[in-house]
Protein backbone atom coordinates (compact mmCIF):
# COMPACT_ATOMS: atom_id res chain seq x y z
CA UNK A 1 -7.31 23.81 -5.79
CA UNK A 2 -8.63 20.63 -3.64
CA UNK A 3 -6.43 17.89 -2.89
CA UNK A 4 -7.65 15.52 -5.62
CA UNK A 5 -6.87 18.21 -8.26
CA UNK A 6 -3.13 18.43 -7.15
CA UNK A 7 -3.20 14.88 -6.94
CA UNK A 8 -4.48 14.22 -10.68
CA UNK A 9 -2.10 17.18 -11.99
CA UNK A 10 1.06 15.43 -11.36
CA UNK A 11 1.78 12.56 -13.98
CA UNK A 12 2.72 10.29 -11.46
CA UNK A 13 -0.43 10.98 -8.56
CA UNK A 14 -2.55 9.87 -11.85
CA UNK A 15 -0.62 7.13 -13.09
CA UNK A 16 -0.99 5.23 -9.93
CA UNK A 17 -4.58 6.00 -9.35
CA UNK A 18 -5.65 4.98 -12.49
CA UNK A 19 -4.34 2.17 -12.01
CA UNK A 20 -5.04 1.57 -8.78
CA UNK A 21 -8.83 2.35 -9.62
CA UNK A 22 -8.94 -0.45 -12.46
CA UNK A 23 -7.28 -3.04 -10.27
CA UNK A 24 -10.39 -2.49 -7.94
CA UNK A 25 -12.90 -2.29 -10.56
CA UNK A 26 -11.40 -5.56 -11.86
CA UNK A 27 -11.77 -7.30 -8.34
CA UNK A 28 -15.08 -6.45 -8.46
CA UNK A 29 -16.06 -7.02 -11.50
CA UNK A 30 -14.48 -10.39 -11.40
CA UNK A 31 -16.91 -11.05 -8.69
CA UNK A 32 -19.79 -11.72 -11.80
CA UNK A 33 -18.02 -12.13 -14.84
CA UNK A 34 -14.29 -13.06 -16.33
CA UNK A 35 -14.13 -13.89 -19.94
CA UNK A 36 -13.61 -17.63 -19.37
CA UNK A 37 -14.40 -19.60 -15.69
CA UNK A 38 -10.46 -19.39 -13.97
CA UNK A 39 -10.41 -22.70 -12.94
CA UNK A 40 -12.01 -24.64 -15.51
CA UNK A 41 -9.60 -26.83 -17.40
CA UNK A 42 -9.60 -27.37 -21.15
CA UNK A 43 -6.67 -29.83 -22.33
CA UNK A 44 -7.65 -29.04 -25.98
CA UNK A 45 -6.85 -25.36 -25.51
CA UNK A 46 -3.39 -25.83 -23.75
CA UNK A 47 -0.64 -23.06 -24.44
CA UNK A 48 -2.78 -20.82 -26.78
CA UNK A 49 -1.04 -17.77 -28.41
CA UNK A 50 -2.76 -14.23 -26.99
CA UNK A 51 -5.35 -14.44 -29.67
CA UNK A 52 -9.34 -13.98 -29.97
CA UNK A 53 -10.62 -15.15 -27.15
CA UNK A 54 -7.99 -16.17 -25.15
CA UNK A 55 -6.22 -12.27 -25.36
CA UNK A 56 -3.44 -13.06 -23.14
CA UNK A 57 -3.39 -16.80 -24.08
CA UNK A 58 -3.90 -20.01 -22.13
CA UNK A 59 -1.45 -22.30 -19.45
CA UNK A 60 -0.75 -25.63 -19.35
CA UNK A 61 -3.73 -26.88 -18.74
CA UNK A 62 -6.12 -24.68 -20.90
CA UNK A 63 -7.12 -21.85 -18.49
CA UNK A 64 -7.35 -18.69 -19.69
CA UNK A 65 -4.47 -16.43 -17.71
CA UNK A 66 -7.11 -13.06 -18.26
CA UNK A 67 -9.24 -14.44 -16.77
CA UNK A 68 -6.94 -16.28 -13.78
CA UNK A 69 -5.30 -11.79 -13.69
CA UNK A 70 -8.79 -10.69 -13.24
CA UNK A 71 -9.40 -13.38 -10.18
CA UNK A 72 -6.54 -12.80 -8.58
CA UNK A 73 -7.18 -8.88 -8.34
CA UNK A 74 -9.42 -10.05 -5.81
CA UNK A 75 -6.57 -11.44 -3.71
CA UNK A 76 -4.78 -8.50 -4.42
CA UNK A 77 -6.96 -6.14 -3.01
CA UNK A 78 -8.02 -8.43 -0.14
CA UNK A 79 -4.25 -8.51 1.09
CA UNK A 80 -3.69 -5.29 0.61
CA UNK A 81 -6.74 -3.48 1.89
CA UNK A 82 -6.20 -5.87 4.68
CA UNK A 83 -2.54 -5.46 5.13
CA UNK A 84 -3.29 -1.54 5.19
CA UNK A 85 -5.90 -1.33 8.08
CA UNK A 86 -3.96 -3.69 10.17
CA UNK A 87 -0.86 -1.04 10.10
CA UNK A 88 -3.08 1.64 10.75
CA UNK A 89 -4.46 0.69 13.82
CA UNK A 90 -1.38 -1.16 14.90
CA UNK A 91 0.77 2.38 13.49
CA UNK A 92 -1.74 4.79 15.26
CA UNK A 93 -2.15 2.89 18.92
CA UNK A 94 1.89 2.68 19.22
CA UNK A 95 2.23 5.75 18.33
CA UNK A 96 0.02 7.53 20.43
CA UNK A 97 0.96 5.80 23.16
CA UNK A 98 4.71 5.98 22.60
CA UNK A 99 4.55 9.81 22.14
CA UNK A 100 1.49 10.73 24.65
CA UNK A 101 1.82 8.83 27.35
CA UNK A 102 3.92 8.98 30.63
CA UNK A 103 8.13 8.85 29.91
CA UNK A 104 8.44 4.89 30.91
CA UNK A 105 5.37 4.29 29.02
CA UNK A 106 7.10 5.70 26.07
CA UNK A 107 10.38 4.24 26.92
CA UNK A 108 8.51 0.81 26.78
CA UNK A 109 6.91 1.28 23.49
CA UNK A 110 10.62 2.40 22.19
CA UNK A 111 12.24 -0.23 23.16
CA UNK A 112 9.20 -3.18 21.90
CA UNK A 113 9.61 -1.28 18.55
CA UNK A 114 12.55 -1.81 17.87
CA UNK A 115 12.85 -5.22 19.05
CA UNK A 116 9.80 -6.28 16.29
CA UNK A 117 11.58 -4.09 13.24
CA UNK A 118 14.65 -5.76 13.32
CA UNK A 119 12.66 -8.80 12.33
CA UNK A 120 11.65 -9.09 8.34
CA UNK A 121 7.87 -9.17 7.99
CA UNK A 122 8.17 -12.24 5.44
CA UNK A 123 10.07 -13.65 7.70
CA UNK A 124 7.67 -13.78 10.77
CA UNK A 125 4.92 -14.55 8.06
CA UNK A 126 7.11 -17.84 6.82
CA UNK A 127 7.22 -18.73 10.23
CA UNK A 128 3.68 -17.97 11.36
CA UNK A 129 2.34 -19.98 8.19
CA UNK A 130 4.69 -23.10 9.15
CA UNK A 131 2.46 -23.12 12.41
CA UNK A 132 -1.09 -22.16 10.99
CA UNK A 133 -0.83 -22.88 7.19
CA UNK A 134 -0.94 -21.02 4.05
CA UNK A 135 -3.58 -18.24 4.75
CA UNK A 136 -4.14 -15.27 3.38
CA UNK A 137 -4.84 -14.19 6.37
CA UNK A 138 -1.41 -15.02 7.53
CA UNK A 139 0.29 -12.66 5.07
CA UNK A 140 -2.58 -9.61 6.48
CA UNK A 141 -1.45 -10.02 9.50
CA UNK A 142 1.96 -10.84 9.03
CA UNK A 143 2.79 -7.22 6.96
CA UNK A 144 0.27 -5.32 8.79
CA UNK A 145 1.91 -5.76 12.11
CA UNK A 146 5.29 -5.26 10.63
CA UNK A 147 4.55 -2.42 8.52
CA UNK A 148 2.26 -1.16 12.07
CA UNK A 149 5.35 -1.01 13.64
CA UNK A 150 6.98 1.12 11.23
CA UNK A 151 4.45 3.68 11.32
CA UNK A 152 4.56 4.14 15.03
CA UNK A 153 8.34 4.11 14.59
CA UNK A 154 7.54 7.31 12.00
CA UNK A 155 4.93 9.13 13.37
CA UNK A 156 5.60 8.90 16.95
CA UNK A 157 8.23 11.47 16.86
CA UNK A 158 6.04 13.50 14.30
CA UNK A 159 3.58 13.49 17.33
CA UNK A 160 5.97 14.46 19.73
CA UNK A 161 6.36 17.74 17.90
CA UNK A 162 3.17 18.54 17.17
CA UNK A 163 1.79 18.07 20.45
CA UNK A 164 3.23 21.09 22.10
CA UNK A 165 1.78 23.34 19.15
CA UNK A 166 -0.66 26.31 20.18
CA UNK A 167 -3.33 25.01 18.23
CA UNK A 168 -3.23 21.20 20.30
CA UNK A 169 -2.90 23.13 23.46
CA UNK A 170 -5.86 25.40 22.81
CA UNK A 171 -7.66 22.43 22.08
CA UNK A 172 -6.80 20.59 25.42
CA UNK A 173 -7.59 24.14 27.20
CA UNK A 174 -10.89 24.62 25.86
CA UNK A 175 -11.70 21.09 27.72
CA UNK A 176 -11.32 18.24 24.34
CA UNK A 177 -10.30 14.66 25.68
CA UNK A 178 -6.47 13.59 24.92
CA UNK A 179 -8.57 11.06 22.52
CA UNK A 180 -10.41 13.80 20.70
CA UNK A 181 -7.36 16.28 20.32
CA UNK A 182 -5.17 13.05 18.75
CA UNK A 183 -8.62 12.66 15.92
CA UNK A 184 -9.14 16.60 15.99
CA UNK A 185 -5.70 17.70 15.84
CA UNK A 186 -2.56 15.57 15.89
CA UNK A 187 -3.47 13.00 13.36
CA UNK A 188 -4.46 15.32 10.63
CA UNK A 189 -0.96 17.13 10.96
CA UNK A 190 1.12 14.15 10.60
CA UNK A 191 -1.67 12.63 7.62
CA UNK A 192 1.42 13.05 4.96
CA UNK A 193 3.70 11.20 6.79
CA UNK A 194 0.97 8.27 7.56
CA UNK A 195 -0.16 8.31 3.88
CA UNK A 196 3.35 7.37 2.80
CA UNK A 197 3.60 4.75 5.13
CA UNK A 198 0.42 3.48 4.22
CA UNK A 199 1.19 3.27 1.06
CA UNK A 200 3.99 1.26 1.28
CA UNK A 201 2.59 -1.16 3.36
CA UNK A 202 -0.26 -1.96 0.47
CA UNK A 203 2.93 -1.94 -1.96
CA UNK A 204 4.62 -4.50 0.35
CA UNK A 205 1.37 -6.48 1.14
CA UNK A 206 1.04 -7.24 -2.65
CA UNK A 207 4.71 -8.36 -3.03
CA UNK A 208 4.39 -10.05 0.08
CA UNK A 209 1.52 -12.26 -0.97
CA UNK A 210 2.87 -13.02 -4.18
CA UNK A 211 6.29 -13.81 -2.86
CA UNK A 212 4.67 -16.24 -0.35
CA UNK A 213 1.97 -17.65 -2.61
CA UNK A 214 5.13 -18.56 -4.96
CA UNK A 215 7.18 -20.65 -2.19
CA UNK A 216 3.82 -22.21 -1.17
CA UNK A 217 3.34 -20.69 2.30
CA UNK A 218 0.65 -17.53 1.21
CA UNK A 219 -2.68 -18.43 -0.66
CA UNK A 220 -3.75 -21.91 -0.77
CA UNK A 221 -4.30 -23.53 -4.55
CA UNK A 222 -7.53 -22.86 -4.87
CA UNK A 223 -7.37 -19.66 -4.02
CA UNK A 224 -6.89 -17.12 -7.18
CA UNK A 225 -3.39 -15.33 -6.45
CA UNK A 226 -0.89 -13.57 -9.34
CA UNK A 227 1.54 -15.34 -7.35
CA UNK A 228 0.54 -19.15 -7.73
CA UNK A 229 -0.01 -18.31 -11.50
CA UNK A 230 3.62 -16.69 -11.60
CA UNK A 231 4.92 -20.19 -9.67
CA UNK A 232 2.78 -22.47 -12.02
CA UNK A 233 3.83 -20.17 -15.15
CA UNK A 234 7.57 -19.97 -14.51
CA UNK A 235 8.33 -24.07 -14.81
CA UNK A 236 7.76 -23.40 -18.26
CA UNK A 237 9.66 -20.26 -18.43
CA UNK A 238 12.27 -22.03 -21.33
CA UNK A 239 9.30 -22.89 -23.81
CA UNK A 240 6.76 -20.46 -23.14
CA UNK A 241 8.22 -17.05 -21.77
CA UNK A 242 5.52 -14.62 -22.65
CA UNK A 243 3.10 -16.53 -20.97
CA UNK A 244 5.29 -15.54 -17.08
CA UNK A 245 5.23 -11.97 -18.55
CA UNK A 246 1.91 -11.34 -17.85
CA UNK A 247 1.63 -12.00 -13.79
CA UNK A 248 4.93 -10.76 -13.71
CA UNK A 249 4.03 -7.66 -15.56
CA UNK A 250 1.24 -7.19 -13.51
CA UNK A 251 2.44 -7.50 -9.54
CA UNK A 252 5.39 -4.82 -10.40
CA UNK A 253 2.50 -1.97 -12.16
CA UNK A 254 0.17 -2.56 -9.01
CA UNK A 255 3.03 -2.18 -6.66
CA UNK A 256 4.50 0.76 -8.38
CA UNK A 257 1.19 2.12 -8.69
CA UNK A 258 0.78 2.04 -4.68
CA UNK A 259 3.96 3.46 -4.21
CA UNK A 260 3.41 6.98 -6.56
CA UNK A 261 -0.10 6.93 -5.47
CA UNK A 262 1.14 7.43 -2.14
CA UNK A 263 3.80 10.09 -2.58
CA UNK A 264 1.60 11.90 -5.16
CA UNK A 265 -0.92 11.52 -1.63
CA UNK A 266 1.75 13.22 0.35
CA UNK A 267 2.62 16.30 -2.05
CA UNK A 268 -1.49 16.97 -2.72
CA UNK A 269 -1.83 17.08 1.29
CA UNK A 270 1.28 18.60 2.70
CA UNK A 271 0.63 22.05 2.92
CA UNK A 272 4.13 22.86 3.95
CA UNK A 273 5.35 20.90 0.76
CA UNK A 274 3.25 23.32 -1.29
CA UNK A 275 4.34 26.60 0.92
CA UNK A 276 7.83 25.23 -0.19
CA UNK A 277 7.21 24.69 -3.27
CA UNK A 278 5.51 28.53 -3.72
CA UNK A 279 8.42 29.78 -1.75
CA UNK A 280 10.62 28.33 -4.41
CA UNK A 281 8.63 29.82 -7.90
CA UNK A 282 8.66 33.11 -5.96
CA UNK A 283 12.80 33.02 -5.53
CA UNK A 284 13.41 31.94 -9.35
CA UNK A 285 11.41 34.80 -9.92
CA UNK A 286 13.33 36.87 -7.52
CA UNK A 287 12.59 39.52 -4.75
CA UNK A 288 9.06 42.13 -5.70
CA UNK A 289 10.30 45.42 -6.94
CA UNK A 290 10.59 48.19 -4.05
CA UNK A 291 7.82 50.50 -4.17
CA UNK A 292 8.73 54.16 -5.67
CA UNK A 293 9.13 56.73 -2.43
CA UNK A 294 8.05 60.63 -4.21
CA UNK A 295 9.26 63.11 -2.21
């Protein structure tokens, strides 16, 4: 069975990539078409009811909030796609050179790790969009480095131990570069653990960018973001609460989504998860029966 047929048999591995899939069909989609233009202003059609056209009805100044969702998947994916490549490079170089490199290299990278994770990553991107502006950009950045410092902090020691495995040593042996046994070798053995990681750091870029787009310091206004529409829709939270449903609704499926896509990632790729799990059907079913002996 391949990976993406473990991955779709578990409720929760398809759950999360369904959704994950429309949220990226919807960004791009969005790119040509939305049911009404999502910043075009219509004071006739101000606080519709979720009716035909308007199916999720309209905000305070007549825009129509489907069509504002389907922009702002665009942000979304943007932060998050962002947010996620950032960590990976910033995850992989620390920790290859924290685990592969001479002891005070390793000492070094150690020490600089842990000095950057005991800061919050909205927290450095607060203060990095005081100096520079709301940016998108500022929020990539801002949870890709912090979330790239939690994957070295996680797969550095998972690199430690697999380095010293037979397989990694026949590989340096036979003459492959300490570059090409870390692509060949080490990174595909510590994949689950990366994937997880990974995962989370999408999760946290989308909370992340609608958490700062709501105080003001993330996307600018005229940028399409769930979280200026949550910050514009929650003034009127006393006369109109389904409208703040809808954003709100949204930004916790998508990160939820990330998060089971990614541990659904981890079981489909592990193999030792699945040796486990064989292990396990084989002791409910208890020990095989002992062959007859005839004398």
């Amino acid at each position: 069975m391949t990976a993406l047929r473990r991955l779709c048999s578990s409720a929760a591995g398809l759950f999360g990539l369904i959704v994950v899939a429309l949220i990226l069909v919807t960004a791009l989609v969005s790119l040509f078409w939305t049911p009404f233009d999502p910043r075009a202003t219509d004071v006739t059609s101000r606080w519709l009811p979720p009716d035909w056209p308007h199916l999720l009805g309209t905000d305070l100044t007549g825009r129509d909030i489907l069509s504002l969702l389907m922009a702002g998947a665009r942000t979304t994916v943007l932060v998050s796609a962002g947010a996620g490549l950032v960590a990976t490079l910033i995850g992989i170089a620390l920790g290859a050179l924290g685990a592969l490199t001479a002891r005070w290299v390793r000492e070094t990278i150690a020490v600089f790790v842990d000095i950057l994770i005991a800061f919050p990553v909205l927290i450095i991107a607060m203060l990095i969009s005081t100096v520079q502006g709301g940016s998108l950009w500022v929020v990539v950045w801002a949870v890709g480095i912090g979330f790239g410092v939690n994957v070295a902090r996680v797969t550095r020691p998972e690199l430690r131990r697999v380095q010293h495995s037979d397989f990694v040593v026949a590989g340096r042996a036979s003459g492959l570069t300490p570059a090409q046994n870390l692509v060949q070798h080490l990174l595909p053995n510590v994949a689950p653990v990366f994937i997880v990681q990974l995962s989370w750091a999408m999760a946290t870029a989308v909370l992340a960018e609608a958490g700062l787009s709501y105080l003001g310091f993330g996307a600018s206004v005229v940028d399409p973001s769930w979280g200026i529409l949550l910050a514009d829709l929650q003034r009127y939270i006393q006369v109109r609460p389904l409208s703040v449903v809808w954003p709100g609704l949204t930004i916790t499926v998508t990160v939820l989504a990330f998060n089971l896509l990614g541990d659904a990632l981890r079981d489909a790729t592990d193999p030792t998860l699945r040796t486990g799990k064989r292990s396990a059907r084989q002791g409910r079913r208890g020990p095989a029966p002992l062959p007859e002996v005839t004398a």
